[in-house]
Protein backbone atom coordinates (compact mmCIF):
# COMPACT_ATOMS: atom_id res chain seq x y z
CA UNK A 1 -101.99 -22.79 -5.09
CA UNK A 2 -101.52 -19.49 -3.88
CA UNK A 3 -101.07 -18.87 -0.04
CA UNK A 4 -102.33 -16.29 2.53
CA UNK A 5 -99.55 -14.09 3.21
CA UNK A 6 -98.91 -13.99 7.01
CA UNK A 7 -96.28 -11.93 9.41
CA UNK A 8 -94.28 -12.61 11.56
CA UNK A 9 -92.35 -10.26 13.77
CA UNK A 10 -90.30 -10.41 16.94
CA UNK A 11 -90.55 -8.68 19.97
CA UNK A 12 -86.99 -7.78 21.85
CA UNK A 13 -84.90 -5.66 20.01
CA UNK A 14 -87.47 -5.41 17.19
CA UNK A 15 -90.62 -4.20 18.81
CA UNK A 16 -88.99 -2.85 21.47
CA UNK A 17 -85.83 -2.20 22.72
CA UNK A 18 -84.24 -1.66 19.53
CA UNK A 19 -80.77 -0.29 19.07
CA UNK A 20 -80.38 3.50 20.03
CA UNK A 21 -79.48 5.63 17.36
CA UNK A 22 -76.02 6.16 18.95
CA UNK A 23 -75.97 2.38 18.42
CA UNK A 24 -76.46 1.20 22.14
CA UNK A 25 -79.15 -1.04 23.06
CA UNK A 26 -82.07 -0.14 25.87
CA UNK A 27 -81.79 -2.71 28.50
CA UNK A 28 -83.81 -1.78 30.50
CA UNK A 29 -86.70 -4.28 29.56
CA UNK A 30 -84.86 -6.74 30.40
CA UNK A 31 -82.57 -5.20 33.47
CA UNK A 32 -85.60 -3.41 35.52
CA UNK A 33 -87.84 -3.50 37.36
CA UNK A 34 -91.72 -4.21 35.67
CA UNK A 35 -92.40 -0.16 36.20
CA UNK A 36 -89.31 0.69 34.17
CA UNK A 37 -89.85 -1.86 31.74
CA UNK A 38 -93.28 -1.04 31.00
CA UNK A 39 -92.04 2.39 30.30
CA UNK A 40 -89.66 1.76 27.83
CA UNK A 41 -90.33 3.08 24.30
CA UNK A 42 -91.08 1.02 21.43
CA UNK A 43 -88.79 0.91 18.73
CA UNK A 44 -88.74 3.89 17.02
CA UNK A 45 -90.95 3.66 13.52
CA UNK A 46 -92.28 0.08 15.41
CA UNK A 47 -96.24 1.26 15.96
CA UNK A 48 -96.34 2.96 12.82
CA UNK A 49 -95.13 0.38 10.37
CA UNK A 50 -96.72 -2.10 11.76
CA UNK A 51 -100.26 -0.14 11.57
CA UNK A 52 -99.93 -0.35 7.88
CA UNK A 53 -98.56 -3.66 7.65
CA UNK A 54 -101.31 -5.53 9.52
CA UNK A 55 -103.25 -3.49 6.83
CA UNK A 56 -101.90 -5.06 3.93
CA UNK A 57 -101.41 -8.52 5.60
CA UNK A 58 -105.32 -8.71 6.30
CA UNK A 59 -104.86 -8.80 9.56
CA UNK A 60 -102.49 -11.98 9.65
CA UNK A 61 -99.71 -11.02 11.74
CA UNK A 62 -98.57 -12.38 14.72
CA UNK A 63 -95.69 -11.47 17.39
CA UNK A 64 -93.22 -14.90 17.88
CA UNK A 65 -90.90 -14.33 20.71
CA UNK A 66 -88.61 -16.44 22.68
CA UNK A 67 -87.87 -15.61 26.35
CA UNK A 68 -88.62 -17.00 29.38
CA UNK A 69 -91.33 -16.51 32.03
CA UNK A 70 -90.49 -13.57 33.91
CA UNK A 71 -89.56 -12.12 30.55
CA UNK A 72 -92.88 -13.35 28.67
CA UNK A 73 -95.22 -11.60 31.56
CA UNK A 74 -93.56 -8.69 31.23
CA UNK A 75 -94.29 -8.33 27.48
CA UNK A 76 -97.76 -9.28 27.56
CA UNK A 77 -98.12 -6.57 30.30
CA UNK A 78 -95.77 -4.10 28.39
CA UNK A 79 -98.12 -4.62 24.94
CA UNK A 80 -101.59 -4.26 26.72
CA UNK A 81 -99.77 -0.99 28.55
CA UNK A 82 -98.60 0.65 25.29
CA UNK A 83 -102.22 -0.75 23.67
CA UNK A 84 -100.11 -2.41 21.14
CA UNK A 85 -103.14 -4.40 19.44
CA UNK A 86 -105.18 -1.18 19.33
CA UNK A 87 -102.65 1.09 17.82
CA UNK A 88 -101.54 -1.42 15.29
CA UNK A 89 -104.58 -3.14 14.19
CA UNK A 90 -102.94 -6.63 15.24
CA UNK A 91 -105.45 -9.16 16.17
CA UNK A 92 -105.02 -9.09 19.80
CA UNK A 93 -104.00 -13.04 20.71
CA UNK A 94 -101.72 -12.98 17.86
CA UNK A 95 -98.66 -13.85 19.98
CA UNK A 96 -96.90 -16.87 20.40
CA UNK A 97 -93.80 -17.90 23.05
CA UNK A 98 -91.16 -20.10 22.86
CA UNK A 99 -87.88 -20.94 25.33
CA UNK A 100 -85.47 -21.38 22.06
CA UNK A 101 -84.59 -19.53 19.40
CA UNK A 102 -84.64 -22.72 16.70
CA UNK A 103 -88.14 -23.24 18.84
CA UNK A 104 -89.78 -19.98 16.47
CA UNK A 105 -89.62 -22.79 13.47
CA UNK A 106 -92.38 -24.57 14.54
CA UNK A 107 -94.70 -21.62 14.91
CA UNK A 108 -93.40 -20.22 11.86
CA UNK A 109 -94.80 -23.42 10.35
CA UNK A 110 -98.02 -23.48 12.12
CA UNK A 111 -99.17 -20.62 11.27
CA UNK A 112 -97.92 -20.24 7.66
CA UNK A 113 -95.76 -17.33 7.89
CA UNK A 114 -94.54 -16.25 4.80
CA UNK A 115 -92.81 -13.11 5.64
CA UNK A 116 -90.38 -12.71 9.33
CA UNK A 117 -88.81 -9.84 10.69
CA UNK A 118 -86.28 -10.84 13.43
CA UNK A 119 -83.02 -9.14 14.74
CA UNK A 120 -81.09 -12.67 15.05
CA UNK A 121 -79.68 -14.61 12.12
CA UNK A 122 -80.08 -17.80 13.66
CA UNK A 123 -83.27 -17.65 13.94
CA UNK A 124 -83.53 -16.91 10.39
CA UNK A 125 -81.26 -19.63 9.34
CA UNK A 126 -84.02 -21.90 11.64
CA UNK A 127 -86.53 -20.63 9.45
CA UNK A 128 -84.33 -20.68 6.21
CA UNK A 129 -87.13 -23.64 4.63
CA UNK A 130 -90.00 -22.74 6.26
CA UNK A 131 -90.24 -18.58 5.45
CA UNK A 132 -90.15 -17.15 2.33
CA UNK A 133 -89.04 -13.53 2.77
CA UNK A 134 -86.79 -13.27 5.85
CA UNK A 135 -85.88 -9.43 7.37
CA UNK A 136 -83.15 -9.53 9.49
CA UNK A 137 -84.24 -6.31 11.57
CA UNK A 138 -81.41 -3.72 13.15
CA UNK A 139 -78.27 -2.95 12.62
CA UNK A 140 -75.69 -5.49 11.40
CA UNK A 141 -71.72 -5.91 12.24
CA UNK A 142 -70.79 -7.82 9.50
CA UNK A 143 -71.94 -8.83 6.19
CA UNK A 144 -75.55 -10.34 6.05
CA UNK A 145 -75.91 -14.00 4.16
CA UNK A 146 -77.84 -13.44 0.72
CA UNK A 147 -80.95 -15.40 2.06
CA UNK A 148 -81.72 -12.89 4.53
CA UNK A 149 -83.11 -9.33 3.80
CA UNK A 150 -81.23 -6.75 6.02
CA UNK A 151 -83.41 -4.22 7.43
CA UNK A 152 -82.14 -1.86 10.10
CA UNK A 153 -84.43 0.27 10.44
CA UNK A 154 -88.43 -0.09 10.54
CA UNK A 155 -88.79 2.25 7.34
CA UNK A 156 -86.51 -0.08 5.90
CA UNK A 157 -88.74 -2.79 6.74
CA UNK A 158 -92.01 -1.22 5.06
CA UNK A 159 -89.89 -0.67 2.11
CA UNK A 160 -88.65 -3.94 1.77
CA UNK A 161 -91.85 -5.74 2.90
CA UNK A 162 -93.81 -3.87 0.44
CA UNK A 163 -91.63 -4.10 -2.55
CA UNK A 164 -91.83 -8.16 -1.70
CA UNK A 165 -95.01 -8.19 -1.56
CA UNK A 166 -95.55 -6.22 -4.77
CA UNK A 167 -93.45 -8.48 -6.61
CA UNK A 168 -94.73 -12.13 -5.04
CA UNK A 169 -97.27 -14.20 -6.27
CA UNK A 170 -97.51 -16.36 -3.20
């Protein structure tokens, strides 16, 4: 039975806040106040990629993020500032929360993601029997497990990404 193929993608240091290219990461989401952490750039490559990837996911992609309150209002407000759902085509609503890392399984499950772009391998071992194709987004210290796709960069993800999905039969 073949299966709709459906995204996943995280928001901190994915989305936004990404590592710098001199390797340091933007706090400032997280750090400031809500005026300097609406200003803070997406991840470079972020808007773009993910433009043409709703576009060959139909549409099916949805932002799972775990943080808490203060953390969670300030990315709703930070997407609908940077018109995230406009510029990317993502169905706006297409956002999920959770207070746990592990916690991302269950929506994972729910909504039948196939393919999940995260910046934390223990999320991805979470989702190790749930998601198919697993992209662990941003630069890596050490070596990455062979069950996990590394991806540091978005143009690495749209590579990767596409070349999976040219090659699945879901």
């Amino acid at each position: 039975m073949m299966r709709q193929r459906r995204l996943g993608v995280d928001f901190g240091r994915v989305i936004q806040g990404g590592a710098m290219p001199d390797g340091t990461e933007d706090t400032v989401f997280l750090d400031g106040d809500l005026e300097r952490a609406l200003s803070s750039p997406a991840t470079e490559g972020a808007f773009e990629v993910l433009a043409r990837l709703t576009d060959l996911f139909a549409g099916r992609v949805w932002i799972i993020s775990k943080c808490g309150p203060a953390v969670e209002r300030k990315t709703r407000l930070w997407l609908d500032h940077h018109e995230f759902w406009e510029r990317t085509g993502t169905p706006a609503g297409h956002l999920r929360f959770c207070r746990r890392r592990a916690d991302k399984a269950g929506h994972c499950a729910e909504l039948g993601i196939t393919h999940m772009i995260d910046d934390r391998l223990d999320v991805h071992r979470a989702i190790r029997d749930i998601v198919g194709h697993r992209y662990l987004f941003g630069p890596w210290p050490g070596p990455v497990p062979d069950w996990v796709t590394p991806t540091p960069t978005w143009a690495d993800v749209e590579t990767r990404v596409t070349a999976d999905l040219a090659g699945a039969a879901l």
